[in-house]
Protein backbone atom coordinates (compact mmCIF):
# COMPACT_ATOMS: atom_id res chain seq x y z
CA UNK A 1 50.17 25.12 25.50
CA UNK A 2 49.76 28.44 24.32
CA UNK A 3 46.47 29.96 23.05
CA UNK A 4 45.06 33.29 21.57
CA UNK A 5 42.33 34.53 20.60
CA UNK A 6 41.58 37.40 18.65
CA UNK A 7 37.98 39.10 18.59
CA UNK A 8 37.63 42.87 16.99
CA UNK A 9 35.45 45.70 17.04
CA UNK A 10 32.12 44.87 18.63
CA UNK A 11 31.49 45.26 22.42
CA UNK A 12 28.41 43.14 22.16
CA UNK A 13 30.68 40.56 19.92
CA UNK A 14 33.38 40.32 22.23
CA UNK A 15 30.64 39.76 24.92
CA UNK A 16 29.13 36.44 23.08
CA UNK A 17 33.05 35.28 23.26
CA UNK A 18 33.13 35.14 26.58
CA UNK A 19 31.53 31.48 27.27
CA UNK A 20 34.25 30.49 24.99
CA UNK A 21 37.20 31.47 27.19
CA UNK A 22 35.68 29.72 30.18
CA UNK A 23 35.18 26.41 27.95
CA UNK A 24 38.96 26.19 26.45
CA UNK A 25 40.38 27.17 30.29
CA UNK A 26 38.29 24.18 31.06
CA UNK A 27 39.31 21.96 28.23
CA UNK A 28 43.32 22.87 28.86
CA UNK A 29 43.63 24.28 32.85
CA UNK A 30 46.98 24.82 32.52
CA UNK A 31 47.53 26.55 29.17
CA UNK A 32 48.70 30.20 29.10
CA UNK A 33 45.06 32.14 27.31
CA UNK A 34 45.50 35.33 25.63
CA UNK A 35 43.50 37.22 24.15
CA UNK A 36 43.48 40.51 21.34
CA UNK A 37 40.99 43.10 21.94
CA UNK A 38 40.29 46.47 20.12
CA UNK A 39 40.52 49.30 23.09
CA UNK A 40 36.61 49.84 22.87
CA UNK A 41 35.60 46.57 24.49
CA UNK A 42 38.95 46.05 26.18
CA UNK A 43 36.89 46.46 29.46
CA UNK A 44 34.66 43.36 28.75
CA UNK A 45 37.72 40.97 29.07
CA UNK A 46 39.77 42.99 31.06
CA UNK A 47 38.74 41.35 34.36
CA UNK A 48 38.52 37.92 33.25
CA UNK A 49 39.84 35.39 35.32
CA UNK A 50 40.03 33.11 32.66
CA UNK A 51 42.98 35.01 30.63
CA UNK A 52 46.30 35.11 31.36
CA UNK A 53 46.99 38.43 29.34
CA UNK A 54 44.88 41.00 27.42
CA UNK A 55 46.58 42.61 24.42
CA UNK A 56 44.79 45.98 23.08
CA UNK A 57 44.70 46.29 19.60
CA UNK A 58 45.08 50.01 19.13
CA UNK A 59 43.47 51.57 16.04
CA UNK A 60 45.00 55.15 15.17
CA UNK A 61 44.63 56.45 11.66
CA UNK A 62 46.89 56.66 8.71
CA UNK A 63 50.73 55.60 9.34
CA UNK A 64 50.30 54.93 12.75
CA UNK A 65 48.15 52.08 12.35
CA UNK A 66 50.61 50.18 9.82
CA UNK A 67 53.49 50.76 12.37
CA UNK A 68 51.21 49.53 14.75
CA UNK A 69 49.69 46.29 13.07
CA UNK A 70 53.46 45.70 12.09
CA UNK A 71 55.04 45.50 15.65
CA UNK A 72 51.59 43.94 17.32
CA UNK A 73 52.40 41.17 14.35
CA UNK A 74 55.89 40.61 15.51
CA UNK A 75 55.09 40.85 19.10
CA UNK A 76 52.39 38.15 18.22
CA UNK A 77 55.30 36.24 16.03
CA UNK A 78 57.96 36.28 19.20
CA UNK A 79 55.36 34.74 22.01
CA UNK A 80 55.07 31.38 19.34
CA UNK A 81 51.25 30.78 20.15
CA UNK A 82 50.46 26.89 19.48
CA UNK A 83 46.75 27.74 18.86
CA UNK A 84 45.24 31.40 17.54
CA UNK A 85 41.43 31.12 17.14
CA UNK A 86 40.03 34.57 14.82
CA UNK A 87 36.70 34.94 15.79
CA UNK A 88 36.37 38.02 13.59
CA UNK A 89 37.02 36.80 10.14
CA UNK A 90 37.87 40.52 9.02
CA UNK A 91 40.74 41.23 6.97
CA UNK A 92 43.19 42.67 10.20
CA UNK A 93 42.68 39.79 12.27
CA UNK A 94 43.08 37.56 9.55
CA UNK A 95 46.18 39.12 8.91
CA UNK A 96 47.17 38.80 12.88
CA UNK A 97 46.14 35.32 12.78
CA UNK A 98 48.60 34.68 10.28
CA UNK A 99 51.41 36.46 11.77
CA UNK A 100 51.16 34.55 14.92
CA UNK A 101 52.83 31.37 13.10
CA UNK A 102 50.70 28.82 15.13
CA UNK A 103 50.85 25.17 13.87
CA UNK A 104 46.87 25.64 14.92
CA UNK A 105 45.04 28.76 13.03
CA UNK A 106 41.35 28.72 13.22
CA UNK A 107 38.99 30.79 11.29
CA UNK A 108 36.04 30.60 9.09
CA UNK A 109 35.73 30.05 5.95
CA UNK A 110 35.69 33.64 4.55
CA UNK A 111 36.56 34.43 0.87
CA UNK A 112 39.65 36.02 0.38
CA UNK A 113 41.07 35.14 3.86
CA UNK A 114 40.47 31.77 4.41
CA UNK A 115 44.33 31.17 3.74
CA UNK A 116 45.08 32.83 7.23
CA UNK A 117 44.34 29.59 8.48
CA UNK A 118 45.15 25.77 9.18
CA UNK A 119 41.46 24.67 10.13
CA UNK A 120 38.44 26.39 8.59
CA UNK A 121 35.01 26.28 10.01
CA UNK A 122 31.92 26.97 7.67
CA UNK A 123 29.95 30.38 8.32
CA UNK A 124 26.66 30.93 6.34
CA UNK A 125 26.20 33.93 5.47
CA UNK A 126 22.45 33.75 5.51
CA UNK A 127 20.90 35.71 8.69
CA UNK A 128 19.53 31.91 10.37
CA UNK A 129 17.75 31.60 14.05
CA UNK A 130 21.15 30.56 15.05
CA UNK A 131 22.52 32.53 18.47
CA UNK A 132 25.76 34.08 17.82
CA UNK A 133 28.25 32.16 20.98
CA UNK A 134 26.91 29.12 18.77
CA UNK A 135 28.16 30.48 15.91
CA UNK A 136 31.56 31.59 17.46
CA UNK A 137 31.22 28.14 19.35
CA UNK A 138 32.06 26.56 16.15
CA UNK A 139 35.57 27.83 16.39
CA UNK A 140 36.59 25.55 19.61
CA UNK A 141 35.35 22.06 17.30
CA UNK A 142 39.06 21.63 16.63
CA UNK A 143 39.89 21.80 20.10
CA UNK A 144 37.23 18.97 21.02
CA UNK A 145 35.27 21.23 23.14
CA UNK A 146 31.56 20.38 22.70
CA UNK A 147 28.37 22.12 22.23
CA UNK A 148 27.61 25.19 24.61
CA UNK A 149 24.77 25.38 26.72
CA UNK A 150 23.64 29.04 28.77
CA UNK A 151 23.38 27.51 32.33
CA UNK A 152 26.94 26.37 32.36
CA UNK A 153 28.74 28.52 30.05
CA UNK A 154 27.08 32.41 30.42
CA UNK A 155 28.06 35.64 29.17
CA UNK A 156 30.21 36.91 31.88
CA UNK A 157 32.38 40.45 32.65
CA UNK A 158 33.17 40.95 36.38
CA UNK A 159 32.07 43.85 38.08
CA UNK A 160 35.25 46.47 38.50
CA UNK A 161 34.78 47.48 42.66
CA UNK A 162 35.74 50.77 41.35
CA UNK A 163 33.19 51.37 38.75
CA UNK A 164 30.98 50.37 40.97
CA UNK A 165 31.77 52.69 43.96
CA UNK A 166 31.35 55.20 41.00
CA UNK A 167 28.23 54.21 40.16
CA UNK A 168 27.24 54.24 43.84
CA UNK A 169 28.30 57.60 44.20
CA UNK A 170 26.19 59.30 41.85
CA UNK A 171 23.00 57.26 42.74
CA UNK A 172 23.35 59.10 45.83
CA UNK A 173 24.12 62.05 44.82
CA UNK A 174 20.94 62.02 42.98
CA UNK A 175 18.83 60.79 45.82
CA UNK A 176 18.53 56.84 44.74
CA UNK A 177 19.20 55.09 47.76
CA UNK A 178 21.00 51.58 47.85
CA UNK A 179 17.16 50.18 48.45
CA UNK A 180 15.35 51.84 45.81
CA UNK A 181 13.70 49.95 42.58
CA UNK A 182 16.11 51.50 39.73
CA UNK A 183 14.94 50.85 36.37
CA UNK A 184 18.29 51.68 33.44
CA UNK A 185 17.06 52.25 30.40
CA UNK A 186 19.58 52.85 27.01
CA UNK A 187 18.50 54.68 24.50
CA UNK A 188 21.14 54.54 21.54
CA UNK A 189 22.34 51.37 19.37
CA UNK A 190 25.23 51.24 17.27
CA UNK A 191 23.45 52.17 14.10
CA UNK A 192 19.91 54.10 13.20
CA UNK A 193 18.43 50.48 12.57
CA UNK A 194 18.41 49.47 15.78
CA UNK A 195 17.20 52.68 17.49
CA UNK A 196 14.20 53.11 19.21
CA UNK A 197 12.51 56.54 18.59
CA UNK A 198 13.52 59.01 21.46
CA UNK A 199 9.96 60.13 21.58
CA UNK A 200 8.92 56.47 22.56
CA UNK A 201 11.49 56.22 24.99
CA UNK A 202 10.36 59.37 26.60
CA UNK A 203 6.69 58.18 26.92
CA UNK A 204 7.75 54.97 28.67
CA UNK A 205 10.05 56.74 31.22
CA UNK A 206 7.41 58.69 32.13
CA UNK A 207 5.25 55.92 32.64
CA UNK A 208 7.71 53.76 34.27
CA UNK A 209 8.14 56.42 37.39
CA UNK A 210 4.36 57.73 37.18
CA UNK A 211 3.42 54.14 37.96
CA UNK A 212 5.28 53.39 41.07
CA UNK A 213 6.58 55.89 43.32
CA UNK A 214 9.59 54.96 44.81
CA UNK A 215 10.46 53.42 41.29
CA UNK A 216 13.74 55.74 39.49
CA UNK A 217 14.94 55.88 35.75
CA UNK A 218 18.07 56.47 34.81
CA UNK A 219 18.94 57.14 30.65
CA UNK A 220 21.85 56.24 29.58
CA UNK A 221 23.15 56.16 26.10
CA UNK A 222 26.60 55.73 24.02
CA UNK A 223 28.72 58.70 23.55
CA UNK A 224 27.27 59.65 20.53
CA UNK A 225 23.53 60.18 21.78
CA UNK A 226 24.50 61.76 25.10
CA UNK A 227 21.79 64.73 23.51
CA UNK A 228 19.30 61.91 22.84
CA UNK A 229 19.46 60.63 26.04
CA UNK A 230 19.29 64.25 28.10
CA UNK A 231 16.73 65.56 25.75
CA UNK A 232 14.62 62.35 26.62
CA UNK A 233 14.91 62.48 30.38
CA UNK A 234 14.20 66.66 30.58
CA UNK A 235 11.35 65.34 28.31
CA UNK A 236 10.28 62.69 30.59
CA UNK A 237 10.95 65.45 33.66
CA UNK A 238 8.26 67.29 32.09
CA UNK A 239 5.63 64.92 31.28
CA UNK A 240 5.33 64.27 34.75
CA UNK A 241 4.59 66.02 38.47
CA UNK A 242 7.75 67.01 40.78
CA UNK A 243 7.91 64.28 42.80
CA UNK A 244 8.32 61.97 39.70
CA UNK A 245 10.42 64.05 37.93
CA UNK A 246 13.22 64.27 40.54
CA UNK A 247 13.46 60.18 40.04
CA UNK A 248 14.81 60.58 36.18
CA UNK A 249 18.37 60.61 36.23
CA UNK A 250 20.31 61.02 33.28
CA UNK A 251 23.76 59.00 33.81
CA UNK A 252 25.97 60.82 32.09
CA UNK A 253 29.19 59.36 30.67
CA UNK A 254 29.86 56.18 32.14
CA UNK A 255 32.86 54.15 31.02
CA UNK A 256 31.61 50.21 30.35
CA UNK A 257 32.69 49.27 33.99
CA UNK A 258 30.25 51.79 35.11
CA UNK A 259 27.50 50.71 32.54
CA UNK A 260 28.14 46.97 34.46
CA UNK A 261 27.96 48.10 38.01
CA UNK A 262 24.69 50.30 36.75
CA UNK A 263 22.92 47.27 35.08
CA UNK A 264 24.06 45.25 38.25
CA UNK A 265 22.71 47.27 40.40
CA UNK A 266 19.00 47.97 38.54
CA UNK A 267 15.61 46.02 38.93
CA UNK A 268 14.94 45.95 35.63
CA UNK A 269 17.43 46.44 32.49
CA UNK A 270 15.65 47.82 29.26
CA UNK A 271 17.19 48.60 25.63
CA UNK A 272 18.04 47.98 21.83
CA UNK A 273 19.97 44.93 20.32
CA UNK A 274 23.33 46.60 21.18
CA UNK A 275 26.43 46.46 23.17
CA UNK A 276 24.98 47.94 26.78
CA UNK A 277 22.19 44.88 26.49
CA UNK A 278 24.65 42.20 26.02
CA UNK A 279 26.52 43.35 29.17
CA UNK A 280 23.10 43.64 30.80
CA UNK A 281 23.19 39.71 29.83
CA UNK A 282 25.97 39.43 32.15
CA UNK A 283 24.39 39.94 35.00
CA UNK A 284 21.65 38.48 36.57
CA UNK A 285 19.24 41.58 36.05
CA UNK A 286 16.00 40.99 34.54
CA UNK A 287 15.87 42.17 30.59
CA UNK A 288 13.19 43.90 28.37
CA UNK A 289 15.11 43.90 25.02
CA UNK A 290 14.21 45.42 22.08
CA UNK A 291 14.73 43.75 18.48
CA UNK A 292 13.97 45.16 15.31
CA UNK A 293 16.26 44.00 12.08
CA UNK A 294 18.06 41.36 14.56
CA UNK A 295 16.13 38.33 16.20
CA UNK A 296 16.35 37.30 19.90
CA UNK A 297 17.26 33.69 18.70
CA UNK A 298 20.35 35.30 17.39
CA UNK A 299 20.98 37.83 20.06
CA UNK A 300 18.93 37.23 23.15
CA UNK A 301 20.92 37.21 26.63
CA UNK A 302 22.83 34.28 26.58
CA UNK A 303 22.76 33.35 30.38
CA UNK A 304 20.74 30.42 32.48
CA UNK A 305 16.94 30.40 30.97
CA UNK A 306 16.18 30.42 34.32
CA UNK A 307 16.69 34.38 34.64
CA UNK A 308 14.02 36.37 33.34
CA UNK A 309 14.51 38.51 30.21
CA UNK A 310 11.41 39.22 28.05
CA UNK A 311 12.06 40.04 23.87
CA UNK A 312 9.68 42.57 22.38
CA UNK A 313 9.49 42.37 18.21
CA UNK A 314 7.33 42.49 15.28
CA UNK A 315 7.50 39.13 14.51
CA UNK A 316 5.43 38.60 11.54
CA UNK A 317 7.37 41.28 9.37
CA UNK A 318 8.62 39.49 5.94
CA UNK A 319 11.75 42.17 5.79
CA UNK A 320 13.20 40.59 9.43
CA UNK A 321 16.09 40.08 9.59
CA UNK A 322 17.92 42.16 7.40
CA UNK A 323 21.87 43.21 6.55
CA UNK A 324 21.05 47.02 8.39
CA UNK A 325 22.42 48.61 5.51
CA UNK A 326 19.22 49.44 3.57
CA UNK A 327 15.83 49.82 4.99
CA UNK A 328 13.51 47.92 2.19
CA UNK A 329 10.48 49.98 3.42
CA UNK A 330 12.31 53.49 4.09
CA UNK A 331 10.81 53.90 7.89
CA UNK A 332 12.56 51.18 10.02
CA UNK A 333 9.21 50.13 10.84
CA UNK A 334 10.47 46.60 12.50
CA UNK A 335 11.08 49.04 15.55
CA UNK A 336 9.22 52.27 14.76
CA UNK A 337 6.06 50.71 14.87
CA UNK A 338 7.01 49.01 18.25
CA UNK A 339 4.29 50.63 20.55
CA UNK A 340 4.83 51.88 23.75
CA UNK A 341 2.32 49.64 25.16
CA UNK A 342 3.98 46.70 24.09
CA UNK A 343 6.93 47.63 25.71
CA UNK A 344 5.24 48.23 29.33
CA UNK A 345 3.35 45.52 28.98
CA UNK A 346 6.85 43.62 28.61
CA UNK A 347 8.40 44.81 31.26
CA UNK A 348 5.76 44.73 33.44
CA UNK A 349 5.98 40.61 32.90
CA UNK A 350 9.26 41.50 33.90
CA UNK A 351 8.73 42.92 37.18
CA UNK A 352 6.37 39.96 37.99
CA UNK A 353 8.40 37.17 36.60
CA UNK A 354 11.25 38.55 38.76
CA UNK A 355 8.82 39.18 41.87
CA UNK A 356 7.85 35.65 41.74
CA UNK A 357 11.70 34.52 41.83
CA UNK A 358 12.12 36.17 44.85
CA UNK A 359 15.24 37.76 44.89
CA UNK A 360 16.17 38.87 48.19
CA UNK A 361 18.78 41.02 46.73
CA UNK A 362 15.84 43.19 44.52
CA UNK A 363 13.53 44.85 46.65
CA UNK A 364 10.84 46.06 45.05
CA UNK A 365 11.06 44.78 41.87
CA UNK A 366 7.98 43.84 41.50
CA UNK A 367 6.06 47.07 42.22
C-alpha cells in the first residue's frame, strides 16, 4: 500500500501531524508513507523515521508556482498513491489531493473543496477546547486507526547531530558550558496576536539570570523579529550587573534543527502559541507557554502528561478565543495584560516540578 499525506504551511501544524505518521506506520508496517511538505517546516519531518520519502512543496511567485503545482501534480499522478490524507483543507492541497488519483482521498468537509475527496470528515468551524492532533486525528477514522492518546503517540522531530554540534558550538563560544542551567526564551509568534510585549520579555530575562547565578538566557526569535529579540537581550544586558549580563545570549539565526537541539538542550523552554513552542513539545524540556487568543486545550504540548509544561492565560476573558484577525478590544489585552509576575511565578513551578522529577540529565534545573 501506498500512502501520502499532505500538510501545508504551518510549522507548528505540521508538528501536531506528527503522532499521526507514527499511528498509520503502525496500523500498515509495511506500506511505503510519503509525505508533502511546504519548504518552511520541511525540517520537522525531514528526519522522521516513519516516512519513506519527503516531497517539498516549493512556493515561488507568479508563473513559477503554476509550472510548479502542475509537474508536483503529475509527479503525484505517476507514483498511483492508494491513500492521500489532506490535512490542510486549503485550496492547493485540495487540488494535490485530487491529482494524486487515489481510490482513498481524505479531507474535511470544507465548502468549495470537499469534491477533492472520496471520504469527508466533519470540521467545525467553531474555535472548541478540542486539541488540534485530535482534530487532524479525525483524518486516520477511515483507516481504522483509533483515538490518540499523548503518552503513546507524542509530537516528535529527531534531533539533526549536526544542528546540534552547531548549537554546541556557540554555547561555548559564549561561555555556557555543557553543565550550565540554560533557560531559551522566544520572543516572536507568527502574527501580532500572539506576541508578547518585548518590554515584558525584557523584564523577565532580567529576572530569570538576576535570580540564579549560574542560570543563562538565550533570545531567540523568527527571522522577522531578529531586532526584537537583540533589542530585548541588550535591554536585559542593561537592566542588570556584569556578571549577569554576560549570561544573555542572543542566538542569532538558527535554522529549525538548531531551534531543536537549543530547546533540547535548555532547562526550561519559555514562549508564545507558535511554531518554536510546538517543537519545544517535542522534546522532553519543561514548558512555560504563553496563550493569549489560542487555548492550551487546543494547543498545549502534546507529549506524555507526565512531563512538566505549565500554561499561563487570562482565562476569564469573554473575547478568548478568537479568529486573530480583529482585536474586539483594540489592545490584545488576552496577552498584554499578562504580567510579568505571572509568568515567573510559572516558570518557577516549572523549575520545581522538574526538580522534583529528577532528571539526571538537567542539572540545576531547579535553582
Amino acid at each position: 500500500m501506498k500512502i501520502l499525506l499532505i500538510r501545508l504551511r504551518l510549522i507548528g501544524d505540521v508538528v501536531f501531524t506528527t503522532p499521526a505518521i507514527r499511528a498509520i506506520r503502525r496500523r500498515f508496517p509495511d506500506c511505503r508513507l510519503a509525505y508533502v511538505v511546504e519548504p518552511e517546516a520541511e525540517a520537522v519531518v525531514a528526519g522522521n523515521g516513519h516516512l519513506d520519502e519527503v516531497i517539498v512543496a516549493a512556493r515561488p511567485k507568479g508563473l513559477a508556482r503554476l509550472t510548479g503545482d502542475l509537474s508536483l501534480a503529475r509527479r503525484l499522478r505517476r507514483a498511483r498513491y492508494d491513500v492521500a490524507i489532506d490535512f490542510h483543507g486549503g485550496p492547493r492541497s485540495s487540488l494535490l489531493t485530487l491529482a494524486t488519483g487515489a481510490p482513498m482521498r481524505i479531507g474535511y468537509t470544507v465548502p468549495g473543496r470537499s469534491w477533492s475527496y472520496t471520504h469527508r470528515i466533519p470540521r467545525s468551524r467553531e474555535l472548541r477546547q478540542r486539541h488540534s492532533v485530535v482534530n487532524q486525528w479525525d483524518l486516520l477514522e477511515p483507516l481504522g486507526i483509533g483515538p490518540p492518546d499523548p503518552r503513546h503517540d507524542a509530537t516528535e522531530m529527531p534531533e539533526n547531530p549536526d544542528g546540534a554540534a552547531r548549537v554546541a558550538a556557540r554555547l561555548a563560544a559564549a561561555g555556557c558550558g555543557d553543565q550550565d542551567p540554560l533557560v531559551v526564551l522566544h520572543v516572536s509568534a507568527g502574527n501580532p496576536f500572539r506576541r508578547w510585549p518585548a518590554a515584558s520579555f525584557t523584564e523577565l530575562v532580567a529576572r530569570l539570570v538576576s535570580a540564579c547565578q549560574s542560570r543563562w538566557v538565550t533570545v531567540t526569535s523568527g527571522p522577522s523579529d531578529m531586532e526584537v529579540a537583540a533589542r530585548v537581550s541588550r535591554d536585559a544586558r542593561d537592566r542588570v550587573d556584569a556578571r549577569a549580563a554576560r549570561r544573555v545570549i542572543h542566538a542569532g539565526d538558527l535554522d529549525l534543527p538548531e531551534l531543536r537541539a537549543l530547546i533540547g538542550r535548555a532547562s526550561l523552554f519559555i514562549g508564545g502559541d507558535s511554531g518554536p513552542l510546538h517543537i519545544a513539545g517535542t522534546t522532553t524540556t519543561p514548558i512555560v507557554g504563553l496563550y493569549g487568543p489560542t487555548l492550551p486545550a487546543r494547543s498545549a504540548p502534546w507529549r506524555d502528561p507526565a512531563l512538566v509544561a505549565e500554561a499561563v492565560e487570562l482565562p476569564d476573558l469573554a473575547c478568548r478565543p478568537c479568529d486573530q484577525r480583529v482585536c474586539v478590544t483594540n489592545d490584545v489585552r488576552c496577552l498584554a495584560t499578562i504580567s510579568v509576575d505571572a509568568v515567573y511565578a510559572a516558570v518557577e513551578r516549572a523549575l520545581a516540578r522538574s526538580a522534583a522529577r529528577a532528571e539526571p540529565r538537567r542539572p540545576g534545573a531547579g535553582d
